[in-house]
Protein backbone atom coordinates (compact mmCIF):
# COMPACT_ATOMS: atom_id res chain seq x y z
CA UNK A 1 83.31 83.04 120.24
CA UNK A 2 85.53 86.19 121.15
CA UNK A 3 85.85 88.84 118.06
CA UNK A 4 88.82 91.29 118.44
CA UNK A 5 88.62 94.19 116.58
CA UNK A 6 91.82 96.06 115.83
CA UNK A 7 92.39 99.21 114.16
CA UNK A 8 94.00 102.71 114.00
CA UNK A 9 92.43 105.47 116.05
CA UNK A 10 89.46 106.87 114.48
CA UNK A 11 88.91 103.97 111.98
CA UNK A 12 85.37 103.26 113.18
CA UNK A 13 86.02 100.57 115.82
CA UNK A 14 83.76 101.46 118.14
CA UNK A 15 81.12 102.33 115.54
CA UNK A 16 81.18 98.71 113.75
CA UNK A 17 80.93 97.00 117.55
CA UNK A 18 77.61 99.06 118.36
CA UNK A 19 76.19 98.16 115.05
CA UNK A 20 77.33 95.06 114.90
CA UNK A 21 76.73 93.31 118.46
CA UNK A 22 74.43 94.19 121.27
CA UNK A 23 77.15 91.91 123.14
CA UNK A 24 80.32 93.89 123.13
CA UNK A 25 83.04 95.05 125.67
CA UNK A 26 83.06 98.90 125.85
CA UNK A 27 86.03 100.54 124.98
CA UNK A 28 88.81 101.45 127.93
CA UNK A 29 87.59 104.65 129.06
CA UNK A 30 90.50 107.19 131.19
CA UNK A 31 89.99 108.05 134.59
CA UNK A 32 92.55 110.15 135.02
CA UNK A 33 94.67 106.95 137.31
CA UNK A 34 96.42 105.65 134.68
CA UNK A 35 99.98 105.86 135.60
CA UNK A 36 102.29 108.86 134.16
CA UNK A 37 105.00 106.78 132.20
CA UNK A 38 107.97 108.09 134.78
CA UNK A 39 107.83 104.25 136.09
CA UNK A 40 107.95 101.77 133.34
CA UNK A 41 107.44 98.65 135.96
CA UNK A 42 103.93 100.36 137.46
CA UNK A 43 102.81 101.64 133.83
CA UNK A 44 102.97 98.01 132.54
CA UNK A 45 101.46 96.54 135.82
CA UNK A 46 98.54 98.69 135.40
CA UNK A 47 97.81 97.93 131.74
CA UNK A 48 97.81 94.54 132.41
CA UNK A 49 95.79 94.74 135.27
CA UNK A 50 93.12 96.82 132.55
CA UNK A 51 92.92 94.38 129.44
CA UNK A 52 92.88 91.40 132.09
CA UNK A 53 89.68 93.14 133.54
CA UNK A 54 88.47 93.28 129.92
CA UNK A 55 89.18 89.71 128.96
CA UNK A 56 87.02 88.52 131.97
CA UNK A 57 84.12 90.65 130.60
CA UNK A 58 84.56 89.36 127.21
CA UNK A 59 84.53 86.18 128.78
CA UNK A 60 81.79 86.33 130.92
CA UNK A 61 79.87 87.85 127.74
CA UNK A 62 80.91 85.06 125.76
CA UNK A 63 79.37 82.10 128.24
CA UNK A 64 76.16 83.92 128.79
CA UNK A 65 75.16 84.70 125.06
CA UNK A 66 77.97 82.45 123.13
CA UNK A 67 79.00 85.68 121.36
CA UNK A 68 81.30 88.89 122.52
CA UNK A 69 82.81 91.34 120.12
């Protein structure tokens, strides 16, 4: 089973996932790559390219412990 967990910022997200689940995908953190919005194509490319990566941890969470949050 895959739980998304959807909020506002600052709603305590993160905080329920920790306490909740040892098995949970981290939260996107910025490395200062992440495209500038001046090219709509390459900003949309890229975000896909991030939450695909994030799926295939959830994923691979989710078939070795039958849980990912």
């Amino acid at each position: 089973m895959i739980v998304a967990v959807e909020g506002p910022s600052a709603a305590g997200k993160s905080t329920w996932c920790r306490a909740t689940s040892e098995q949970f995908v981290a939260e996107y953190t910025p490395t200062g790559e992440e495209p500038d919005g001046s090219d709509p194509a390459e900003q949309a490319t890229h975000w896909a390219q991030v939450n695909a990566q994030r799926w295939t941890q959830a994923l691979t969470l989710q078939a070795a412990t039958g849980v990912a949050v």
